[in-house]
PDB file of N, CA and C in Angstrom:
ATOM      1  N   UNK A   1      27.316 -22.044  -1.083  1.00  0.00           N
ATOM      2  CA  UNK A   1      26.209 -21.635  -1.921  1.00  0.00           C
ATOM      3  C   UNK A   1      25.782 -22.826  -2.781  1.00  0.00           C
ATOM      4  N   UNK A   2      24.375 -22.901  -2.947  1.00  0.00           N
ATOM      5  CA  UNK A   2      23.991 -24.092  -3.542  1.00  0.00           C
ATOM      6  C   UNK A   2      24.051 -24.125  -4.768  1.00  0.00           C
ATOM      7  N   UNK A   3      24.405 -25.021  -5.855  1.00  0.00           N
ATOM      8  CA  UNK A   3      24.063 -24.570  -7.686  1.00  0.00           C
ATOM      9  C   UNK A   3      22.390 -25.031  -7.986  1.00  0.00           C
ATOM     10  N   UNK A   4      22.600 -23.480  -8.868  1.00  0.00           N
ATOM     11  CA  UNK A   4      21.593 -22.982  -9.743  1.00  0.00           C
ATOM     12  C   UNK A   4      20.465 -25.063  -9.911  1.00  0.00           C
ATOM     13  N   UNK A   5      20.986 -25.970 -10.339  1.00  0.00           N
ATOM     14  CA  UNK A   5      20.437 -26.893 -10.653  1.00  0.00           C
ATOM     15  C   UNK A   5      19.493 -27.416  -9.253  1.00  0.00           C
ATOM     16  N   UNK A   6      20.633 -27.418  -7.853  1.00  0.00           N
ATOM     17  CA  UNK A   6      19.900 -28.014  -7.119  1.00  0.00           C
ATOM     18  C   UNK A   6      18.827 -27.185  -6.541  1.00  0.00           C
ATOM     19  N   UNK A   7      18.930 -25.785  -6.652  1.00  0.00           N
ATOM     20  CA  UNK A   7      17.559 -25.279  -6.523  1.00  0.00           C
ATOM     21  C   UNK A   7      16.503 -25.406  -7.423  1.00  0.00           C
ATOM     22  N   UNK A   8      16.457 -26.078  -8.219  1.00  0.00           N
ATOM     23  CA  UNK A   8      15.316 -26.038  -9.386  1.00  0.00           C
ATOM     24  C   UNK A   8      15.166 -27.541  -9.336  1.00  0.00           C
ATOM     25  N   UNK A   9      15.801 -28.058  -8.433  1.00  0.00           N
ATOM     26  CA  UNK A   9      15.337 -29.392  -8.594  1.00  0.00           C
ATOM     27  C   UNK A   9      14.160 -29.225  -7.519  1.00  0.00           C
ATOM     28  N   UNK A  10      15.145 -28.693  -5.668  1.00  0.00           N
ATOM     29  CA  UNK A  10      14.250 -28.626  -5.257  1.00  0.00           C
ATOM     30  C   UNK A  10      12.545 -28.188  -5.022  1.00  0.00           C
ATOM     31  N   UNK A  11      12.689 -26.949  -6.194  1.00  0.00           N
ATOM     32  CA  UNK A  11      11.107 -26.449  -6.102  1.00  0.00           C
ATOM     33  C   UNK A  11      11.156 -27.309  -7.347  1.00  0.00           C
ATOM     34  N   UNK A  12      11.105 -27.894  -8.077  1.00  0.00           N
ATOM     35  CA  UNK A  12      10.109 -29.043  -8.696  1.00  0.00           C
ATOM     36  C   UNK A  12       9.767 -29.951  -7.792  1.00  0.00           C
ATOM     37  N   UNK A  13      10.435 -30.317  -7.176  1.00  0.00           N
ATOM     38  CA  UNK A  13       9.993 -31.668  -5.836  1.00  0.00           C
ATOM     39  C   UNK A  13       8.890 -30.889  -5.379  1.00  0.00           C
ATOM     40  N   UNK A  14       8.704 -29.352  -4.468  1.00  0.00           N
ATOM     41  CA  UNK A  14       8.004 -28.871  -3.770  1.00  0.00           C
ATOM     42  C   UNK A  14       6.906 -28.382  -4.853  1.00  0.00           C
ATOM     43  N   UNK A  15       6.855 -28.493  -6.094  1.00  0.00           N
ATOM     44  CA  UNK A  15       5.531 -28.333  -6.841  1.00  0.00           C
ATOM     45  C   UNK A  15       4.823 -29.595  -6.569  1.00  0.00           C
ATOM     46  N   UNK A  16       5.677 -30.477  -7.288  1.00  0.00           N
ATOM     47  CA  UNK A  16       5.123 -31.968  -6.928  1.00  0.00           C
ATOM     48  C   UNK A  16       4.475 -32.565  -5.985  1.00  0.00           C
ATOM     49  N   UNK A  17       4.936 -32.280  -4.915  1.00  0.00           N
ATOM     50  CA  UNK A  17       4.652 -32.785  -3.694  1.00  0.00           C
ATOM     51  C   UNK A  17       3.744 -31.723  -2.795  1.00  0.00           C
ATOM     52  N   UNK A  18       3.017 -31.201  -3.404  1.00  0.00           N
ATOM     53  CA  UNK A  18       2.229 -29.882  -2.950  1.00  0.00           C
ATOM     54  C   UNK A  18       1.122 -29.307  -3.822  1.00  0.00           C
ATOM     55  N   UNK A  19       0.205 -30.364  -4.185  1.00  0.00           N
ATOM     56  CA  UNK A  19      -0.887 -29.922  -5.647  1.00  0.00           C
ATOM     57  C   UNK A  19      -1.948 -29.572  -4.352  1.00  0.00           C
ATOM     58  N   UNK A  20      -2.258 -29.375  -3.505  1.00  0.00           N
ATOM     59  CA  UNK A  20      -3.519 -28.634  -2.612  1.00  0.00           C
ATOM     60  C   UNK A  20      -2.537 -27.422  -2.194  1.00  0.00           C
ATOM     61  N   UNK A  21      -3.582 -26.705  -1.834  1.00  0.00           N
ATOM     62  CA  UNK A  21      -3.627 -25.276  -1.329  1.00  0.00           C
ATOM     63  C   UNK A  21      -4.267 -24.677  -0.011  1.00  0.00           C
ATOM     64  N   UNK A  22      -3.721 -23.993   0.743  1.00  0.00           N
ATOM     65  CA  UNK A  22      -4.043 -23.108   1.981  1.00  0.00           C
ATOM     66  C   UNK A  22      -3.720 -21.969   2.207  1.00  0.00           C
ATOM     67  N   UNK A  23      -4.109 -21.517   2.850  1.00  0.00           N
ATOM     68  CA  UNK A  23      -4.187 -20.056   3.054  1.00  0.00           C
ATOM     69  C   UNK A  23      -4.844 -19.824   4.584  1.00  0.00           C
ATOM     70  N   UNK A  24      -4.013 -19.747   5.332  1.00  0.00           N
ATOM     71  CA  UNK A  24      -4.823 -19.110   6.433  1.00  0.00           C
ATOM     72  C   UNK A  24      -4.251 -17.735   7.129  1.00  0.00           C
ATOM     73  N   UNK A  25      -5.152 -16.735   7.659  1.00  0.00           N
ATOM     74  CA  UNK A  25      -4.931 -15.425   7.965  1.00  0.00           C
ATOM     75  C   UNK A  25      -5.336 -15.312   9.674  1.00  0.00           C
ATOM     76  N   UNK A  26      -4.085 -14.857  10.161  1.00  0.00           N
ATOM     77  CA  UNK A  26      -3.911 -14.407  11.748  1.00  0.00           C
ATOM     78  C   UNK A  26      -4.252 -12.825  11.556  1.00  0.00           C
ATOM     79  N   UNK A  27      -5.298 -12.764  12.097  1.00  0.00           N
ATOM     80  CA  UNK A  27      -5.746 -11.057  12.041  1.00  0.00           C
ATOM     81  C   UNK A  27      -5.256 -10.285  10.738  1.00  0.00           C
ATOM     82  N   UNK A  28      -4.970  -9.709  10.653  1.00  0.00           N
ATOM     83  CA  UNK A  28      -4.625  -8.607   9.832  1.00  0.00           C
ATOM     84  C   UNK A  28      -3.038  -8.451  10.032  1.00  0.00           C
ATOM     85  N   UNK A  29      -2.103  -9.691  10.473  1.00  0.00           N
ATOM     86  CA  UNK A  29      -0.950  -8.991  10.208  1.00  0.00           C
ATOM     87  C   UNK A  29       0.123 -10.487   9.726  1.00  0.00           C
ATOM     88  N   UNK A  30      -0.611 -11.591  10.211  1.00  0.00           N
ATOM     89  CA  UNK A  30      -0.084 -12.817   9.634  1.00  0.00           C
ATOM     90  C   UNK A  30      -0.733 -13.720   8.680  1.00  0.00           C
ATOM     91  N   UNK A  31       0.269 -14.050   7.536  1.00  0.00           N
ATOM     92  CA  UNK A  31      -0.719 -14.906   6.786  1.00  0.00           C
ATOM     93  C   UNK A  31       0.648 -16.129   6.299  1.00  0.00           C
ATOM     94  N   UNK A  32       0.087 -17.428   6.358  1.00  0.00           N
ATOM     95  CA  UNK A  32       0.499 -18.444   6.096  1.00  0.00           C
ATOM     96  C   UNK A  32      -0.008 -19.407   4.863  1.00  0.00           C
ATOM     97  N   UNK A  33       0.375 -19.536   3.601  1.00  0.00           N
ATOM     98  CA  UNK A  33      -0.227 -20.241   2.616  1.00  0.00           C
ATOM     99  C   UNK A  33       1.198 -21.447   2.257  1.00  0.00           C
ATOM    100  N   UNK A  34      -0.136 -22.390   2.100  1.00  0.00           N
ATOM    101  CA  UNK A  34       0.881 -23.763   2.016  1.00  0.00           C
ATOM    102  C   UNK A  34       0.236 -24.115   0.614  1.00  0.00           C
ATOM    103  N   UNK A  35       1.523 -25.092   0.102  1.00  0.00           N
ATOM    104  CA  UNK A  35       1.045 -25.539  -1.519  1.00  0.00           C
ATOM    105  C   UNK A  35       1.481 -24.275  -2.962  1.00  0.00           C
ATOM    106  N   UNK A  36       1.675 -23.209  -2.476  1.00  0.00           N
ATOM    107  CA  UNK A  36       2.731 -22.068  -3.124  1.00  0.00           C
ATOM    108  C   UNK A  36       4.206 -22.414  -2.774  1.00  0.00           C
ATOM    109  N   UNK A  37       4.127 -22.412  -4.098  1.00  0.00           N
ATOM    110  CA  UNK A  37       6.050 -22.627  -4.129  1.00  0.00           C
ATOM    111  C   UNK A  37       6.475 -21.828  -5.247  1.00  0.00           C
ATOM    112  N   UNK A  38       6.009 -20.763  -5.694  1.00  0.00           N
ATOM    113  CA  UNK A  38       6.451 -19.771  -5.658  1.00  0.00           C
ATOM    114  C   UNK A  38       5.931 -18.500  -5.503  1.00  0.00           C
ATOM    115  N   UNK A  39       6.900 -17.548  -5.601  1.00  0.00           N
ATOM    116  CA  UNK A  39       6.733 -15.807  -5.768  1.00  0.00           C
ATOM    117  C   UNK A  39       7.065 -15.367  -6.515  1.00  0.00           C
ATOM    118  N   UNK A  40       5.987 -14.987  -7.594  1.00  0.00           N
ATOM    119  CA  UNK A  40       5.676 -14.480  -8.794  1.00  0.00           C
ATOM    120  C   UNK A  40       6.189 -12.607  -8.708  1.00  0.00           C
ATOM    121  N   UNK A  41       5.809 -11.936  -7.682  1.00  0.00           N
ATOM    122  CA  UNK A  41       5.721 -10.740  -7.711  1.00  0.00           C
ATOM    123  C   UNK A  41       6.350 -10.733  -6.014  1.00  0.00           C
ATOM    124  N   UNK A  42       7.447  -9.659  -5.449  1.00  0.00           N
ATOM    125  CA  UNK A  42       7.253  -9.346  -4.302  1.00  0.00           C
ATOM    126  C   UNK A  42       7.313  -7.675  -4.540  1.00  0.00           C
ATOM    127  N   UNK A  43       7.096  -7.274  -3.216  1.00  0.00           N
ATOM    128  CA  UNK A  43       7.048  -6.143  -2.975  1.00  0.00           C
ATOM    129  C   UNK A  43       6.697  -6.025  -1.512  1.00  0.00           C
ATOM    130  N   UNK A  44       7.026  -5.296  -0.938  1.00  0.00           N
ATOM    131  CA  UNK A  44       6.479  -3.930   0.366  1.00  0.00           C
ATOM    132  C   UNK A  44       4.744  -3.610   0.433  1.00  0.00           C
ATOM    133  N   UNK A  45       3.645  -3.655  -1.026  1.00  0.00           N
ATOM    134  CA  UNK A  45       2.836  -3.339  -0.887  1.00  0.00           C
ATOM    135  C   UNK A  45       1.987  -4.332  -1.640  1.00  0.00           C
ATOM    136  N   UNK A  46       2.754  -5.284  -2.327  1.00  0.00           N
ATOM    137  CA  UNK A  46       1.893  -6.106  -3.071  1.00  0.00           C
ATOM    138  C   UNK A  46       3.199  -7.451  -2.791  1.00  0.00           C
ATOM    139  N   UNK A  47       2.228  -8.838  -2.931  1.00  0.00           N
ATOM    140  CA  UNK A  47       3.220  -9.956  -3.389  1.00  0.00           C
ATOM    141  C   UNK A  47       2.368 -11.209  -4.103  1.00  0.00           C
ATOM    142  N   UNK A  48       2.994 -11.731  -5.175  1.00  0.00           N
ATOM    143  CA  UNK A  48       2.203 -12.642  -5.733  1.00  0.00           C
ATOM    144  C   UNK A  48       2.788 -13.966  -5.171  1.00  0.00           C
ATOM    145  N   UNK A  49       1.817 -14.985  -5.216  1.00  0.00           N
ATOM    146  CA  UNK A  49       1.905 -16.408  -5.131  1.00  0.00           C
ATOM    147  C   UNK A  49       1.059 -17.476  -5.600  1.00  0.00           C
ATOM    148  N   UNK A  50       2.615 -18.331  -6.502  1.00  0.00           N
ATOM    149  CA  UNK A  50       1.701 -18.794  -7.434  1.00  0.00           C
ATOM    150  C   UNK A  50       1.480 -20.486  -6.879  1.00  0.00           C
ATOM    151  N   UNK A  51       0.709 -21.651  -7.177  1.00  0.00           N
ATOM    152  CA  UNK A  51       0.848 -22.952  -7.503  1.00  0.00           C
ATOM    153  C   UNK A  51       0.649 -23.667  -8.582  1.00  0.00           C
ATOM    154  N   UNK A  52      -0.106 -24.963  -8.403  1.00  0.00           N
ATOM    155  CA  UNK A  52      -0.346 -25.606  -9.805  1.00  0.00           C
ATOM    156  C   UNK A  52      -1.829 -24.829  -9.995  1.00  0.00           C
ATOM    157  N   UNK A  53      -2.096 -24.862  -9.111  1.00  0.00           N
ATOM    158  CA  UNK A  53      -4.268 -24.576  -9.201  1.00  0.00           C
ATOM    159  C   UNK A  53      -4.516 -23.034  -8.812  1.00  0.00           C
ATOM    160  N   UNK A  54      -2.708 -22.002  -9.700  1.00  0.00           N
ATOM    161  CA  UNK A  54      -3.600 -20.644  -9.917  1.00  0.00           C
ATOM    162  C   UNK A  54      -2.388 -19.909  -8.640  1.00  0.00           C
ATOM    163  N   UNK A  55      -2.663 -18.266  -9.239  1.00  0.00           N
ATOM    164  CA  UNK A  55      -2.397 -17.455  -8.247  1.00  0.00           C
ATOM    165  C   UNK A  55      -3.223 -16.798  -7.351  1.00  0.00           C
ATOM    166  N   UNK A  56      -2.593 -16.003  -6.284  1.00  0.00           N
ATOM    167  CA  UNK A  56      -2.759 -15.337  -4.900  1.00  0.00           C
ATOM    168  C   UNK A  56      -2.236 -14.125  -5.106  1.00  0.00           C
ATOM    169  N   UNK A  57      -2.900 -12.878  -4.858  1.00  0.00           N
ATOM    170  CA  UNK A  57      -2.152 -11.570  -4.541  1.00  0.00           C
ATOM    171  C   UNK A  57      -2.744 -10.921  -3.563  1.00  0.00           C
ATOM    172  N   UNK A  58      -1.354 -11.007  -2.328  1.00  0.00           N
ATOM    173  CA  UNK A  58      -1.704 -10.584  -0.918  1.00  0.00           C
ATOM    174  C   UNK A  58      -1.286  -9.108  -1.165  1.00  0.00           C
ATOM    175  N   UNK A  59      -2.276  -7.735  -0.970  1.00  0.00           N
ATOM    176  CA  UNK A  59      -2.072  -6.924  -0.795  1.00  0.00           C
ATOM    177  C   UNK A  59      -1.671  -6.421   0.563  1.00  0.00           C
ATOM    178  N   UNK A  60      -0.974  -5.132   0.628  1.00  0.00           N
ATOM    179  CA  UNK A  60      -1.382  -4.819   2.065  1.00  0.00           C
ATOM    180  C   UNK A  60       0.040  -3.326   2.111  1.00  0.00           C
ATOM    181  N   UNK A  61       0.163  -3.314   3.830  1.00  0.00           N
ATOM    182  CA  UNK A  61       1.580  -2.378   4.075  1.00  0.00           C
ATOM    183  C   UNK A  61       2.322  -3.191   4.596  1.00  0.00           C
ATOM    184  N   UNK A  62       3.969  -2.618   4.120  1.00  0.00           N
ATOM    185  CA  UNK A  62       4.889  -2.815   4.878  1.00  0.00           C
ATOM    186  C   UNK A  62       5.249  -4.983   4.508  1.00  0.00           C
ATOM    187  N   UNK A  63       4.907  -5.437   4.089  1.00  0.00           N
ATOM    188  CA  UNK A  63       4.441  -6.815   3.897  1.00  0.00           C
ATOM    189  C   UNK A  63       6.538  -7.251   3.725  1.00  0.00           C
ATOM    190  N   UNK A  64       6.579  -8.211   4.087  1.00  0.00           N
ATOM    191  CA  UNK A  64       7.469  -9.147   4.342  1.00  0.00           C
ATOM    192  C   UNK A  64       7.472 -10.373   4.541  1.00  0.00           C
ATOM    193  N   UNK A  65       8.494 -11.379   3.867  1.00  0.00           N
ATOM    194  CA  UNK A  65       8.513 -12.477   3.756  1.00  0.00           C
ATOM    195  C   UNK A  65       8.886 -13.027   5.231  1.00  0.00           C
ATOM    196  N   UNK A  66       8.529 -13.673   5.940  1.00  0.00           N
ATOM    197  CA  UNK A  66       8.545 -14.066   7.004  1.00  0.00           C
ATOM    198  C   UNK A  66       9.739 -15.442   6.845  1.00  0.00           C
ATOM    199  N   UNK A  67       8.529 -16.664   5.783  1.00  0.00           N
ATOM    200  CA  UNK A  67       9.470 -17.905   5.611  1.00  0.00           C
ATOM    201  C   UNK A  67       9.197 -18.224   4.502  1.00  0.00           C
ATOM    202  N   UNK A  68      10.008 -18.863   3.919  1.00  0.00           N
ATOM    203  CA  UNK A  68       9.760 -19.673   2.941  1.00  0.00           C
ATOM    204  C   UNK A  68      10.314 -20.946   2.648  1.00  0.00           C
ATOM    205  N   UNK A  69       9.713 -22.557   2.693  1.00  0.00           N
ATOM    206  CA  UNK A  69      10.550 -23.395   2.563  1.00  0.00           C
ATOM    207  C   UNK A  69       9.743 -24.653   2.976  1.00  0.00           C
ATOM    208  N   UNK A  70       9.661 -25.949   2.050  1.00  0.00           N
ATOM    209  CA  UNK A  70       9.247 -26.920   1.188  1.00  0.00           C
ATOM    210  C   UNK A  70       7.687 -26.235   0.926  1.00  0.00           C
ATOM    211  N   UNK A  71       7.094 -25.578   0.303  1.00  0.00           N
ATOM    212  CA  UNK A  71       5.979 -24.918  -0.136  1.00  0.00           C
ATOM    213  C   UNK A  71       5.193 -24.700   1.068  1.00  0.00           C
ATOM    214  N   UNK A  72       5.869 -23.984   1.857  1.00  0.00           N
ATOM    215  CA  UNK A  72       5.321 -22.987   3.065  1.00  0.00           C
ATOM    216  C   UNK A  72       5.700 -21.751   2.464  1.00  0.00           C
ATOM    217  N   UNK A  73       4.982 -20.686   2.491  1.00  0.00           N
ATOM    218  CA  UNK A  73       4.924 -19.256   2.696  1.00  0.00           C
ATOM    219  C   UNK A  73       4.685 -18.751   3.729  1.00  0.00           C
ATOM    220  N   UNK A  74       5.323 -17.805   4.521  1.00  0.00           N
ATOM    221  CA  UNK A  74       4.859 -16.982   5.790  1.00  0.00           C
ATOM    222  C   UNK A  74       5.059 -15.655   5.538  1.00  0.00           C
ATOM    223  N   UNK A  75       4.292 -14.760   5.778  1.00  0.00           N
ATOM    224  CA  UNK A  75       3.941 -13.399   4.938  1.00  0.00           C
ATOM    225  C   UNK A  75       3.842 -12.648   6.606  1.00  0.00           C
ATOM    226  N   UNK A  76       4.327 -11.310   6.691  1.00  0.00           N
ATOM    227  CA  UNK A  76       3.845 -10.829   8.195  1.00  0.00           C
ATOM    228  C   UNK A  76       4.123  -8.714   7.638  1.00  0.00           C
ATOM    229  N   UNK A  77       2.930  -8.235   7.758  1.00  0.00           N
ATOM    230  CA  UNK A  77       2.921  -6.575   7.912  1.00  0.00           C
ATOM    231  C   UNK A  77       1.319  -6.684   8.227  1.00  0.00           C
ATOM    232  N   UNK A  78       0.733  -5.163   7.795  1.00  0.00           N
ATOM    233  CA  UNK A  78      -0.554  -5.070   7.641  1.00  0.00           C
ATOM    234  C   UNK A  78      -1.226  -5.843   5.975  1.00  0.00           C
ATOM    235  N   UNK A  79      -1.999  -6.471   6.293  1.00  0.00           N
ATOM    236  CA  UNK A  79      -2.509  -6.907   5.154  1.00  0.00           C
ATOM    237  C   UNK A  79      -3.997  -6.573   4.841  1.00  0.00           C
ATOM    238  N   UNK A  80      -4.002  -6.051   4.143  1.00  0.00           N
ATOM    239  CA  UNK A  80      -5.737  -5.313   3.265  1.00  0.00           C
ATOM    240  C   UNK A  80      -6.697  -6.328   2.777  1.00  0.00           C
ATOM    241  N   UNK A  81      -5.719  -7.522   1.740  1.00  0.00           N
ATOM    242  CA  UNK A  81      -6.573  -7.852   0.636  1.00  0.00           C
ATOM    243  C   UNK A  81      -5.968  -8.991  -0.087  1.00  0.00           C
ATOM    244  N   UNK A  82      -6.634 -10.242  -0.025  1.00  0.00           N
ATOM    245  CA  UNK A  82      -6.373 -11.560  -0.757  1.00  0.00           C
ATOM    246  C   UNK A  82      -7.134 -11.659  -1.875  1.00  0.00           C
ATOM    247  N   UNK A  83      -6.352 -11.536  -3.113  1.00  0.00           N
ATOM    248  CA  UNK A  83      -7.170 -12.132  -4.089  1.00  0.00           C
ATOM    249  C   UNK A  83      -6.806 -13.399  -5.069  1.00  0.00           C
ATOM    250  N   UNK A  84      -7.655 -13.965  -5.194  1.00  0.00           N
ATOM    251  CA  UNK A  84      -7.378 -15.042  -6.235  1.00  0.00           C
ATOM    252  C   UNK A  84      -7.232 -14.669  -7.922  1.00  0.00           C
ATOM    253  N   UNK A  85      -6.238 -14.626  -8.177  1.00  0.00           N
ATOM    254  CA  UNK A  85      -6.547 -14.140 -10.251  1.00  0.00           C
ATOM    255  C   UNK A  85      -6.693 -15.466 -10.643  1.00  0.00           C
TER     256      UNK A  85
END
């Protein structure tokens, strides 16, 4: 198991090294956003994601973390609704 430090080192590196943003959506059941390095909110019906330039809240059903790792997100259920706050 890794310590508490070297994970917080690593997502500072992956803030750092990740100030743009993407988002792209495979139909209605895959979605991939790069430049989020983190998750603010999860859930089954809602999940937040945040970066430097703002959050994302992917609504939808059934929603699951697919991947996560150097500021890749992979998101996979039915998805409704992307919004920017």
């Amino acid at each position: 198991m890794k310590a508490i430090s070297e994970i917080k080192r690593k997502i500072k590196t992956a803030i750092n090294n990740h100030t743009e943003v993407y988002i792209e959506i495979h139909g209605r059941e895959n979605l991939l956003a790069e430049g989020y390095c983190r998750i603010e909110d999860y859930g089954e019906t809602s999940m937040v994601l945040t970066s430097n330039d703002g959050s994302v809240r992917v609504s939808g059903e059934n929603l699951r973390l697919r991947h996560l790792a150097n500021g890749r997100i992979a998101i996979e259920g039915r998805i409704s609704s992307v919004e920017y706050l």
